[in-house]
PDB file of N, CA and C in Angstrom:
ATOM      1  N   UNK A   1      -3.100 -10.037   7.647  1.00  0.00           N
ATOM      2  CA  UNK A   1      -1.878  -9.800   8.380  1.00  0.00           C
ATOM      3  C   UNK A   1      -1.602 -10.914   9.385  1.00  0.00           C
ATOM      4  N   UNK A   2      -2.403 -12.066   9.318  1.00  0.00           N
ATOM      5  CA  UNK A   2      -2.196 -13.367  10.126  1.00  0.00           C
ATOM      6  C   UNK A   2      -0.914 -13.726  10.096  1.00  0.00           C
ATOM      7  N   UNK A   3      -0.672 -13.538   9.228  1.00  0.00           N
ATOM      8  CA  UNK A   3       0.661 -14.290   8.634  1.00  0.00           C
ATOM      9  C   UNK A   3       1.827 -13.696   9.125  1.00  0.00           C
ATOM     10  N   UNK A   4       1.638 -12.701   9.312  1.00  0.00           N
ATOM     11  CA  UNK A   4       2.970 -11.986  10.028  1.00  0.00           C
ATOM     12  C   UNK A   4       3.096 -11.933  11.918  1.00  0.00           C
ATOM     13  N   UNK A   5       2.143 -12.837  12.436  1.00  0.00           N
ATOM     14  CA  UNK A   5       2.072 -13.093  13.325  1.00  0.00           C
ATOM     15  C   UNK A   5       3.436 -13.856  14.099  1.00  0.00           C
ATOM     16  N   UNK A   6       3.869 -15.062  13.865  1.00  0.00           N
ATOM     17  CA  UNK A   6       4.953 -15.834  14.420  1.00  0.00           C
ATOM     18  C   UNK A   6       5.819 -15.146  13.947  1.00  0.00           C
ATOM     19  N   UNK A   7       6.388 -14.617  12.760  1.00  0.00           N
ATOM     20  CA  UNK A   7       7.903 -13.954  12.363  1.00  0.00           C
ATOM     21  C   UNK A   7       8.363 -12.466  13.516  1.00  0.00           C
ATOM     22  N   UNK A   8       6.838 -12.131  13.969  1.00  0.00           N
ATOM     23  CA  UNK A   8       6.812 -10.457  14.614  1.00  0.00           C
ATOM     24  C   UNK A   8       6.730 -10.993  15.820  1.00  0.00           C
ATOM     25  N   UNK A   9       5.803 -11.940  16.580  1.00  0.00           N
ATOM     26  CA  UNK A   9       6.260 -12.760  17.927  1.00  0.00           C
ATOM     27  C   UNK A   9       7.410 -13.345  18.576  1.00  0.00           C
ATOM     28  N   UNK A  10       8.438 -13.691  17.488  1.00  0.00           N
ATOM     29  CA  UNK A  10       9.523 -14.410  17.946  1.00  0.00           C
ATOM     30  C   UNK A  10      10.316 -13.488  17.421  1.00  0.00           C
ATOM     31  N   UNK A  11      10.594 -12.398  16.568  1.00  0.00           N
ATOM     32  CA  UNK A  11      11.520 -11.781  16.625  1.00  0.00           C
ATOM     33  C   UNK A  11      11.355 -10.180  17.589  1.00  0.00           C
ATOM     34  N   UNK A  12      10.280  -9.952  18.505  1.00  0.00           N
ATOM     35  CA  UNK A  12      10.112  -9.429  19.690  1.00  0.00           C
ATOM     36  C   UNK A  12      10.498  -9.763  20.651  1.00  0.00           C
ATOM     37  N   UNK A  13      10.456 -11.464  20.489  1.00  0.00           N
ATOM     38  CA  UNK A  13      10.769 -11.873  22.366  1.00  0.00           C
ATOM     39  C   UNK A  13      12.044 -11.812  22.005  1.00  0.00           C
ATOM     40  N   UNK A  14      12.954 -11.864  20.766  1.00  0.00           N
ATOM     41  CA  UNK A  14      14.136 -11.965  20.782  1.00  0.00           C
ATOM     42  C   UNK A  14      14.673 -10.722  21.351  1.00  0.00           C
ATOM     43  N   UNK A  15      14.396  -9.638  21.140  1.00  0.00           N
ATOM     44  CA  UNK A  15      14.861  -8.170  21.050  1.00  0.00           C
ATOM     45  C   UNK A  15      14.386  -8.037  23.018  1.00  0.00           C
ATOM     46  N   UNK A  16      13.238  -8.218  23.636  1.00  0.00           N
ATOM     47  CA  UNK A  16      12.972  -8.269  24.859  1.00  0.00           C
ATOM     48  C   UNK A  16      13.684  -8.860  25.869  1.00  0.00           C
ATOM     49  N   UNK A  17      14.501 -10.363  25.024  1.00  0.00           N
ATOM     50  CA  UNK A  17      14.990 -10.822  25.879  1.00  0.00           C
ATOM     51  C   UNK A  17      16.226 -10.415  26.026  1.00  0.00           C
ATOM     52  N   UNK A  18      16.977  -9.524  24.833  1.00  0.00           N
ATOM     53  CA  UNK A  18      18.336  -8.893  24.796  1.00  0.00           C
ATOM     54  C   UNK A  18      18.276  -7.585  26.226  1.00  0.00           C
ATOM     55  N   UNK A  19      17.008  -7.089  26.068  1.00  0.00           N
ATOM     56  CA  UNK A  19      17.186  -6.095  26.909  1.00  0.00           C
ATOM     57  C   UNK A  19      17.311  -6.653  28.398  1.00  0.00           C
ATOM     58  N   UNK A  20      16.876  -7.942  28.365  1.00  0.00           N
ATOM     59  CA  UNK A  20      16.579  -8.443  29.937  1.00  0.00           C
ATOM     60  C   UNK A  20      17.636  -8.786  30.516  1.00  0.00           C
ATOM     61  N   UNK A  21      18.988  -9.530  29.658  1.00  0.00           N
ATOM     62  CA  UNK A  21      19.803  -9.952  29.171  1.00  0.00           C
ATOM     63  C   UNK A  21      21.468  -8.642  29.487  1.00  0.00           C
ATOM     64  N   UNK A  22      21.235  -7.309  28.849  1.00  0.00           N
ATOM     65  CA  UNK A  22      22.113  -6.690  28.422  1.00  0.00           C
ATOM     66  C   UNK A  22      21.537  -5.457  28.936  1.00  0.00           C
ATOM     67  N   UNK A  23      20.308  -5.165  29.507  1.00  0.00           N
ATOM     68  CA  UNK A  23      20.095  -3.812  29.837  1.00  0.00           C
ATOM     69  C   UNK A  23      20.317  -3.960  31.803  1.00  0.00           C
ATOM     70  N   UNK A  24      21.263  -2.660  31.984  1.00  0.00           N
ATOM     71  CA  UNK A  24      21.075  -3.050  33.518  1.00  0.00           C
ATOM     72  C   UNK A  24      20.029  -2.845  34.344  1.00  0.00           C
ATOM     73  N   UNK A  25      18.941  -2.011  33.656  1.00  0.00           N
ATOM     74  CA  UNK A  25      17.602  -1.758  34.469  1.00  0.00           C
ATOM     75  C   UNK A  25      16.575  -2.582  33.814  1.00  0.00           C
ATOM     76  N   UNK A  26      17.090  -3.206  32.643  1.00  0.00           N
ATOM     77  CA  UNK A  26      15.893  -4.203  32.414  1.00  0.00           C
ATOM     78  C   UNK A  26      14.702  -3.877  31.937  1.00  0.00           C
ATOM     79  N   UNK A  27      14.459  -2.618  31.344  1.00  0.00           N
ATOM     80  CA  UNK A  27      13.155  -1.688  30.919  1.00  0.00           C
ATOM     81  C   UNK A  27      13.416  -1.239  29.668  1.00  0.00           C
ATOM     82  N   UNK A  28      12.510  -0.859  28.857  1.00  0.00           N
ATOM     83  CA  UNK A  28      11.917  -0.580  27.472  1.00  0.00           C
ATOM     84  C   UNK A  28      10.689  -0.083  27.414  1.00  0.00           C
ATOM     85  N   UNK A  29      11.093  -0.050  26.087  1.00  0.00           N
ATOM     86  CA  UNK A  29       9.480   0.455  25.603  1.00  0.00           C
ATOM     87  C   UNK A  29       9.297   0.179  24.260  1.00  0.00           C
ATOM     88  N   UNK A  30       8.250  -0.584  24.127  1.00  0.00           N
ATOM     89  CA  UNK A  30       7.950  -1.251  22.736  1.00  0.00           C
ATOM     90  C   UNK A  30       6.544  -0.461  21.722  1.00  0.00           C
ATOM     91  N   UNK A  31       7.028  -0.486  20.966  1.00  0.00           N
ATOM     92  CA  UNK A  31       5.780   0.205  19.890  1.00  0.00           C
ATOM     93  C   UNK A  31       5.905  -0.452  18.604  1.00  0.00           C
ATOM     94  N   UNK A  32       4.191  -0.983  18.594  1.00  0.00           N
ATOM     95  CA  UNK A  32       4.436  -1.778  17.354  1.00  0.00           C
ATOM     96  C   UNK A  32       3.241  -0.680  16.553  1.00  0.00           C
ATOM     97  N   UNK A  33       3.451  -0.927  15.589  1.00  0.00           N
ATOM     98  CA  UNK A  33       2.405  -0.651  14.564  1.00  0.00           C
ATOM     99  C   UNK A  33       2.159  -0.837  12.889  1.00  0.00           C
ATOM    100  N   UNK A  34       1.252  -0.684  12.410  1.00  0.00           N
ATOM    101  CA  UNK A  34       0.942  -1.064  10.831  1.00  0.00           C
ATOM    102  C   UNK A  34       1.467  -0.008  10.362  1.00  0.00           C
ATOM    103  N   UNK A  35       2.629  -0.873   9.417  1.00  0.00           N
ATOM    104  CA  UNK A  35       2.926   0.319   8.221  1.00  0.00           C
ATOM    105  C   UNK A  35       2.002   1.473   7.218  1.00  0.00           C
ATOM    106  N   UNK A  36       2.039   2.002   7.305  1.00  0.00           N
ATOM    107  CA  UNK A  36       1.261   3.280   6.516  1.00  0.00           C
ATOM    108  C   UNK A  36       0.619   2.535   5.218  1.00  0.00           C
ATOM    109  N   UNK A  37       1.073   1.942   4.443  1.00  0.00           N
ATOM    110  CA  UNK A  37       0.824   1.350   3.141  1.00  0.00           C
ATOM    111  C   UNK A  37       0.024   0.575   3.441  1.00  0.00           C
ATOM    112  N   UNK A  38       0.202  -0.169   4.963  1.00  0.00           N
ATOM    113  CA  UNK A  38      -1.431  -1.517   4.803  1.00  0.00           C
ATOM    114  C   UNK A  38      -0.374  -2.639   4.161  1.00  0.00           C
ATOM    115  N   UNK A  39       0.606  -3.099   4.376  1.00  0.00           N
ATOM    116  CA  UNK A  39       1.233  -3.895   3.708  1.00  0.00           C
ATOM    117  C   UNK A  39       2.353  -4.340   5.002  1.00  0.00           C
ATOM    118  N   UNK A  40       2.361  -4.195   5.815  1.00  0.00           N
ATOM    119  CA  UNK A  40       3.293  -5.057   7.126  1.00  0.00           C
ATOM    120  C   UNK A  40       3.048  -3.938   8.338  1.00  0.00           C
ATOM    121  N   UNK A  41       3.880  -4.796   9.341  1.00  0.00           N
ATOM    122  CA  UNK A  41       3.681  -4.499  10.525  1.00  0.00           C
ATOM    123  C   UNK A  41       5.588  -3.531  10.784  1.00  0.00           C
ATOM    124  N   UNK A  42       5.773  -2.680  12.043  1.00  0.00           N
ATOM    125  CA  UNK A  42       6.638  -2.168  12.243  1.00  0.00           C
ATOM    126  C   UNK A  42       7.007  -2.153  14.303  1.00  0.00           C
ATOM    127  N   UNK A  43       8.142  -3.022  14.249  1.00  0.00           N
ATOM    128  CA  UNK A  43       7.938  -2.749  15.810  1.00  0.00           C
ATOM    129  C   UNK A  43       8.962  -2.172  16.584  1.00  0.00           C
ATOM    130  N   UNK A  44       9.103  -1.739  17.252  1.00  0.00           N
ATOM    131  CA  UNK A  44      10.244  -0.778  17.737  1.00  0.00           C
ATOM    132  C   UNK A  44      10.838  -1.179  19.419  1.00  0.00           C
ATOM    133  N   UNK A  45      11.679  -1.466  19.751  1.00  0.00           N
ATOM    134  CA  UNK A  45      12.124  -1.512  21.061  1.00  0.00           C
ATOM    135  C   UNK A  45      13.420  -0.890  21.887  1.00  0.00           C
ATOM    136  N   UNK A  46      12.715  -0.016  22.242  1.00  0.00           N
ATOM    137  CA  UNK A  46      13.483   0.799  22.956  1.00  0.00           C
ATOM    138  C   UNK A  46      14.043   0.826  24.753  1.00  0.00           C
ATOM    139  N   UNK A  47      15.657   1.013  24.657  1.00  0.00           N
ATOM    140  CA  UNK A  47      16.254   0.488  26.197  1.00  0.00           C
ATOM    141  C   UNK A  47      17.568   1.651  26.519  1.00  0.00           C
ATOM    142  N   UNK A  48      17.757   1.338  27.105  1.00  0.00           N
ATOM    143  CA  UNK A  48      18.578   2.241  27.398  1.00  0.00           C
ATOM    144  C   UNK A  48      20.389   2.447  27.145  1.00  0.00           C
ATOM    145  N   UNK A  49      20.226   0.932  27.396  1.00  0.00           N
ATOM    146  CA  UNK A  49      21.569   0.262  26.926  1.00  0.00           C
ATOM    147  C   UNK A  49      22.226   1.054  25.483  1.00  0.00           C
ATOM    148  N   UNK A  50      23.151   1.648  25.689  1.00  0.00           N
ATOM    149  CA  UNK A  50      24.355   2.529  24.255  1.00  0.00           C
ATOM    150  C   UNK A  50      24.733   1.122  23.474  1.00  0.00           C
ATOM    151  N   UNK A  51      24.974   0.069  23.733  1.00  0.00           N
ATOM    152  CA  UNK A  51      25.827  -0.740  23.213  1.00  0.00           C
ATOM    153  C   UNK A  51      25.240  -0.605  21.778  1.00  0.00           C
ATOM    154  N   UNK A  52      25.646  -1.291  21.142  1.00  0.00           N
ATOM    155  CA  UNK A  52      24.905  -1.748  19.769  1.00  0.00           C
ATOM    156  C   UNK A  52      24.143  -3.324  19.802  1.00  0.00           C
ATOM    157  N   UNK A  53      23.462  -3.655  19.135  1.00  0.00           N
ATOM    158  CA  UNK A  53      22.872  -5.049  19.089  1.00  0.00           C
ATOM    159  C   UNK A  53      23.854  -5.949  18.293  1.00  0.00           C
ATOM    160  N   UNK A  54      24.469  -6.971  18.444  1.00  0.00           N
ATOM    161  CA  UNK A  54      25.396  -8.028  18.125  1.00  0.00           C
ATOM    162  C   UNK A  54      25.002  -9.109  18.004  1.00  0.00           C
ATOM    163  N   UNK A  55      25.672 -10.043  17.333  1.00  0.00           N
ATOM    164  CA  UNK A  55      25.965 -11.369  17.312  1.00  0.00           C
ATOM    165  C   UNK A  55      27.211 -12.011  18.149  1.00  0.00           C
ATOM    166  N   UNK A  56      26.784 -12.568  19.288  1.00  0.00           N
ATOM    167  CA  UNK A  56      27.947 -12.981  19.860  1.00  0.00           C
ATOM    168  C   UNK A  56      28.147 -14.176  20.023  1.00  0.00           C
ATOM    169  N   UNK A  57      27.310 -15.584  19.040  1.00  0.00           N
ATOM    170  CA  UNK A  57      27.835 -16.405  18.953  1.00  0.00           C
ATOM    171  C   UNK A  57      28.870 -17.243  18.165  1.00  0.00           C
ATOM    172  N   UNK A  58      29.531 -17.652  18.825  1.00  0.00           N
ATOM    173  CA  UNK A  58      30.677 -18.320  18.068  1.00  0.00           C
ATOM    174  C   UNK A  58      31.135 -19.297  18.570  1.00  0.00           C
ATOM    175  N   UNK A  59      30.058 -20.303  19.090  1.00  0.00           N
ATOM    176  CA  UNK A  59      29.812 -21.697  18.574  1.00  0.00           C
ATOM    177  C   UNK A  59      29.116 -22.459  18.310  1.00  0.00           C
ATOM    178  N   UNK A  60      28.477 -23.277  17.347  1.00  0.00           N
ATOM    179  CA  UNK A  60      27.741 -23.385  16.607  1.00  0.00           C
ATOM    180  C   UNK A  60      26.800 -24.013  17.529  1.00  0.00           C
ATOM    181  N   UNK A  61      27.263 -24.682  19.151  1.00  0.00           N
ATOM    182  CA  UNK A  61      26.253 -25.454  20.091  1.00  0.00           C
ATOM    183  C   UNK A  61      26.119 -24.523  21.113  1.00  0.00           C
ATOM    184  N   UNK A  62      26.712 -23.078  21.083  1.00  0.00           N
ATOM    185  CA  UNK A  62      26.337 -22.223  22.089  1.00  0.00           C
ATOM    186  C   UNK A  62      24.694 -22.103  22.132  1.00  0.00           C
ATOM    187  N   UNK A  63      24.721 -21.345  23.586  1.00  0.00           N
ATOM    188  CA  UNK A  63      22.790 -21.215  23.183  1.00  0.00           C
ATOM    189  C   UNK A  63      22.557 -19.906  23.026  1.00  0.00           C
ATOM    190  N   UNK A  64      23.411 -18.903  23.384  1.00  0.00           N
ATOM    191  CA  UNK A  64      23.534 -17.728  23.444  1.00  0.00           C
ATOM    192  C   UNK A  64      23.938 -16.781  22.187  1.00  0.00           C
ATOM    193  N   UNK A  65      23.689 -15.694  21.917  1.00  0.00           N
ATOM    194  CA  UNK A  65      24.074 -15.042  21.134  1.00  0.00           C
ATOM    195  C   UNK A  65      23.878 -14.614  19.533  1.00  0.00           C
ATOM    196  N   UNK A  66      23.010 -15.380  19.464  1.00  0.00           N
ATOM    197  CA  UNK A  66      22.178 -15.430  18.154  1.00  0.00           C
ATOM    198  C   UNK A  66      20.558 -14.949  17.681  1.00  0.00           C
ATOM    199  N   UNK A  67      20.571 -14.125  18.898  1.00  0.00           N
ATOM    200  CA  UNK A  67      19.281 -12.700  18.720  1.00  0.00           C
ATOM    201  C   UNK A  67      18.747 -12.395  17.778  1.00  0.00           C
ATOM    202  N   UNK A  68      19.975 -11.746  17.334  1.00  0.00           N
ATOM    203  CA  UNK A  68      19.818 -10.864  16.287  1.00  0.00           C
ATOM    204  C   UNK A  68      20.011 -11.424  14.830  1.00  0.00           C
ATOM    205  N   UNK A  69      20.437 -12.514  14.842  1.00  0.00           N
ATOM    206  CA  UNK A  69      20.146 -13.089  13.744  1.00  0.00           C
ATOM    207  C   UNK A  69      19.824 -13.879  13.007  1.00  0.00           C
ATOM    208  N   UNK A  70      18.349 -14.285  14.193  1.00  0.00           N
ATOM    209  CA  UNK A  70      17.314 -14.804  14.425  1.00  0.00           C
ATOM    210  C   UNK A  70      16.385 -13.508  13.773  1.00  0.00           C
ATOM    211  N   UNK A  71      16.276 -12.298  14.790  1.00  0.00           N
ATOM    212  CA  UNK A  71      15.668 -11.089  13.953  1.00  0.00           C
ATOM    213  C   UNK A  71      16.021 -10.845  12.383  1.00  0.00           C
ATOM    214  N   UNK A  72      17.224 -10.853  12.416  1.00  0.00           N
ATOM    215  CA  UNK A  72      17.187 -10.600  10.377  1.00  0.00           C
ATOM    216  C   UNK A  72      16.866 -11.939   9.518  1.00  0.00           C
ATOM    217  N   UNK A  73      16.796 -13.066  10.265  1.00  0.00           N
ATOM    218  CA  UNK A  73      16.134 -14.642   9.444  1.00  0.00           C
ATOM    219  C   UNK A  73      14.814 -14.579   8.955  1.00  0.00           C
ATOM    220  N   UNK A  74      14.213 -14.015  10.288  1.00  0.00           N
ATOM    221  CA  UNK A  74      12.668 -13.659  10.201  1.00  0.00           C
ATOM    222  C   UNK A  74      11.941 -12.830   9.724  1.00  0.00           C
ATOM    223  N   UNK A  75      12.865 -11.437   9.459  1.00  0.00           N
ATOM    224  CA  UNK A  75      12.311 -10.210   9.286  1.00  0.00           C
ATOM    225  C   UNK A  75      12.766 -10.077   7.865  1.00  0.00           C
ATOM    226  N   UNK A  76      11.406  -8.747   7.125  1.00  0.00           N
ATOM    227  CA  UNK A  76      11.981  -8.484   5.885  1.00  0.00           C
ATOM    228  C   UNK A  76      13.172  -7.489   6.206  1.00  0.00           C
ATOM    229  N   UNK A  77      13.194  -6.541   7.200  1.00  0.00           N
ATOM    230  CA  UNK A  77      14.641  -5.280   7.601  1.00  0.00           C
ATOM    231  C   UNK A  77      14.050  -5.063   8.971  1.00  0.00           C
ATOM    232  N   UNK A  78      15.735  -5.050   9.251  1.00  0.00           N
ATOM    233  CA  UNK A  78      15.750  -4.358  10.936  1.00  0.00           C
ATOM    234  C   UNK A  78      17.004  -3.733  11.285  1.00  0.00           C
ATOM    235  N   UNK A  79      17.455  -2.879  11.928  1.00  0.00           N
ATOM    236  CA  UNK A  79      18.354  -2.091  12.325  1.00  0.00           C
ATOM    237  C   UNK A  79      18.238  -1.331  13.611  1.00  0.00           C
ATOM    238  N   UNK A  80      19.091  -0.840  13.871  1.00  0.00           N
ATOM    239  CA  UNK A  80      19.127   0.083  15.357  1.00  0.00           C
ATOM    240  C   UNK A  80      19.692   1.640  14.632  1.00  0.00           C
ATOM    241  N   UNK A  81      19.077   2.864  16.052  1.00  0.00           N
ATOM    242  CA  UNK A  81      19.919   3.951  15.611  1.00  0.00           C
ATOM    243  C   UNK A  81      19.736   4.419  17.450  1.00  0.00           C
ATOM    244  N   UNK A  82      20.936   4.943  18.018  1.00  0.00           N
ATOM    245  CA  UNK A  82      21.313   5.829  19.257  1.00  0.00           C
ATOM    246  C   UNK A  82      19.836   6.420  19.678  1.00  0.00           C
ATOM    247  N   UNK A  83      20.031   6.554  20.703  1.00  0.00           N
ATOM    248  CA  UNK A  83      18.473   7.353  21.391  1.00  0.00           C
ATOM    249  C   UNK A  83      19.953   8.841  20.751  1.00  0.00           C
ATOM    250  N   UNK A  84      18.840  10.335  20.458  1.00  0.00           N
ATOM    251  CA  UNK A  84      19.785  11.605  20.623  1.00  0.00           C
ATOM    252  C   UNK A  84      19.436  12.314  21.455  1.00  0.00           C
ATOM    253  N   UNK A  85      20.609  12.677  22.214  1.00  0.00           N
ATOM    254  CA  UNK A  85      21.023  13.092  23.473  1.00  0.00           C
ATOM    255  C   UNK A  85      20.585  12.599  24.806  1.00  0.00           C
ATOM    256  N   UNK A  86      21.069  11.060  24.554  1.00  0.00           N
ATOM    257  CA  UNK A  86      20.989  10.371  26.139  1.00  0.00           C
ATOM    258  C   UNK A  86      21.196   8.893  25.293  1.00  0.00           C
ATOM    259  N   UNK A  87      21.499   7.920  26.904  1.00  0.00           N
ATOM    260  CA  UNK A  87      21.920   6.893  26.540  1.00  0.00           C
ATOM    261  C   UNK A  87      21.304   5.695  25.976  1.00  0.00           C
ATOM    262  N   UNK A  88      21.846   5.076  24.828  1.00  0.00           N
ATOM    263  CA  UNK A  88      20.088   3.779  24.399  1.00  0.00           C
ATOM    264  C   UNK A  88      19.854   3.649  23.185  1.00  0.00           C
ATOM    265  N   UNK A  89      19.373   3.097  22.907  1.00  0.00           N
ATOM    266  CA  UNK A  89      18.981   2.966  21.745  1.00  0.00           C
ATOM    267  C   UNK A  89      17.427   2.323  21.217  1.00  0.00           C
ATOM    268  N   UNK A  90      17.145   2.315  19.877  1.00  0.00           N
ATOM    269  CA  UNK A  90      15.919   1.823  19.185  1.00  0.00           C
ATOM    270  C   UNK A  90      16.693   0.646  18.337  1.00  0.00           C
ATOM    271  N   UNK A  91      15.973  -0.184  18.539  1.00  0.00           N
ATOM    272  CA  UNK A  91      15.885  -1.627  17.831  1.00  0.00           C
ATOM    273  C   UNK A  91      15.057  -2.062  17.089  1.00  0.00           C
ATOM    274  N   UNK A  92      14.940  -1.406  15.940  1.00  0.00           N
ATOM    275  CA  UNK A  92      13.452  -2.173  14.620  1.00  0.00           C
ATOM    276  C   UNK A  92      13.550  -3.443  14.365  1.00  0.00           C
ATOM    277  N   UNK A  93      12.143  -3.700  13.414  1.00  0.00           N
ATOM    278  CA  UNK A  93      12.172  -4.499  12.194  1.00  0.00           C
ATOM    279  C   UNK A  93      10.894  -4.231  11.989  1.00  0.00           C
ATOM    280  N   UNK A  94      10.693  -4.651  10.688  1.00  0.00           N
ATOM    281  CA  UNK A  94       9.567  -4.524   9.692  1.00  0.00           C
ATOM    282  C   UNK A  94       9.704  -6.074   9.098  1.00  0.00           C
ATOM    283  N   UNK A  95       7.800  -6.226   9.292  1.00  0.00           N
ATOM    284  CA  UNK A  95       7.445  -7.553   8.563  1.00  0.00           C
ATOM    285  C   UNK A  95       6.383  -7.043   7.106  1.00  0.00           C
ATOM    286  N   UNK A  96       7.103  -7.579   6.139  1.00  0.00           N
ATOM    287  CA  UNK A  96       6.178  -7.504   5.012  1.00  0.00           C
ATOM    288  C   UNK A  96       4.261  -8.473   5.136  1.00  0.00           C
ATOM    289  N   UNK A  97       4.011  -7.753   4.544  1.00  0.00           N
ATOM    290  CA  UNK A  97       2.465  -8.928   4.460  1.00  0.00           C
ATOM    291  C   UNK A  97       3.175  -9.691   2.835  1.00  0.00           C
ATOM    292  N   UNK A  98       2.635 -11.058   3.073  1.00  0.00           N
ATOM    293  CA  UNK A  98       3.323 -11.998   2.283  1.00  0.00           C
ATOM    294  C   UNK A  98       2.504 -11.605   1.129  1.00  0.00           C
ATOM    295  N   UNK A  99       3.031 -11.426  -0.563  1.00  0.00           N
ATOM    296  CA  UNK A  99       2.198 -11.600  -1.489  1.00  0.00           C
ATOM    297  C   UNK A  99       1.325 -12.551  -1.996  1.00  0.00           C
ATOM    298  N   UNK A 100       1.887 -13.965  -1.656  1.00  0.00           N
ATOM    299  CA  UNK A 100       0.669 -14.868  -1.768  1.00  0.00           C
ATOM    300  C   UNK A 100      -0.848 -14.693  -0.757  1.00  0.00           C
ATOM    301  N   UNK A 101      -0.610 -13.587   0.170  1.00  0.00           N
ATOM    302  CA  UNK A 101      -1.652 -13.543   1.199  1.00  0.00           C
ATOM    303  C   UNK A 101      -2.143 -12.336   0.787  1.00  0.00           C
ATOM    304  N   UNK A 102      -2.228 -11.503  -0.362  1.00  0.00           N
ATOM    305  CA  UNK A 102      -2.787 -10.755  -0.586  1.00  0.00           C
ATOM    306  C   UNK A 102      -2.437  -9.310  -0.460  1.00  0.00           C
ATOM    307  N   UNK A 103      -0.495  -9.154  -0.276  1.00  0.00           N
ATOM    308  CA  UNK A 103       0.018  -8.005  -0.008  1.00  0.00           C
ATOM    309  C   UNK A 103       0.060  -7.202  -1.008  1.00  0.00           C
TER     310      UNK A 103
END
């Protein structure tokens, strides 16, 4: 599972830094863990912020706004769903273990 090391590192700080970024209290809660199968990793970040997660760049030399799709470059799937009944949300992704590495 070495291998899924840099894709799950940099698409965490991405999601951490959205909250630092877009959450007004600036807090979460992250949970990572191994998929059930033994075949990738699963990490979860949770904030409080309702918004949805976006892409808000739109220019190609901006530095901003390209989070999230940085997270789906890197990742095999990721998505968000509402915290229920209160404000916030969960922010996934899932990293496959690579088949040349023995997935």
């Amino acid at each position: 599972m070495a291998d899924l090391c840099d894709p799950a590192c940099l698409a965490l700080t991405e999601l951490v830094a959205n909250v630092v970024r877009h959450t007004p209290d600036r807090r979460a809660a992250v949970l990572m863990t191994r998929r059930p199968d033994g075949r990738g990793v699963r990490v979860e970040v949770t904030d409080t912020c309702p918004r949805p997660p976006l892409s808000t760049a739109v220019d190609e030399l901006s530095e901003d706004g390209r989070g999230v799709l940085i997270v789906g470059a890197v990742t095999d799937r990721w998505g968000w769903t509402p915290l229920p009944g209160r404000s916030g949300k969960t922010v996934w992704f899932e990293c496959d273990v690579s088949k040349e590495f023995g997935g």
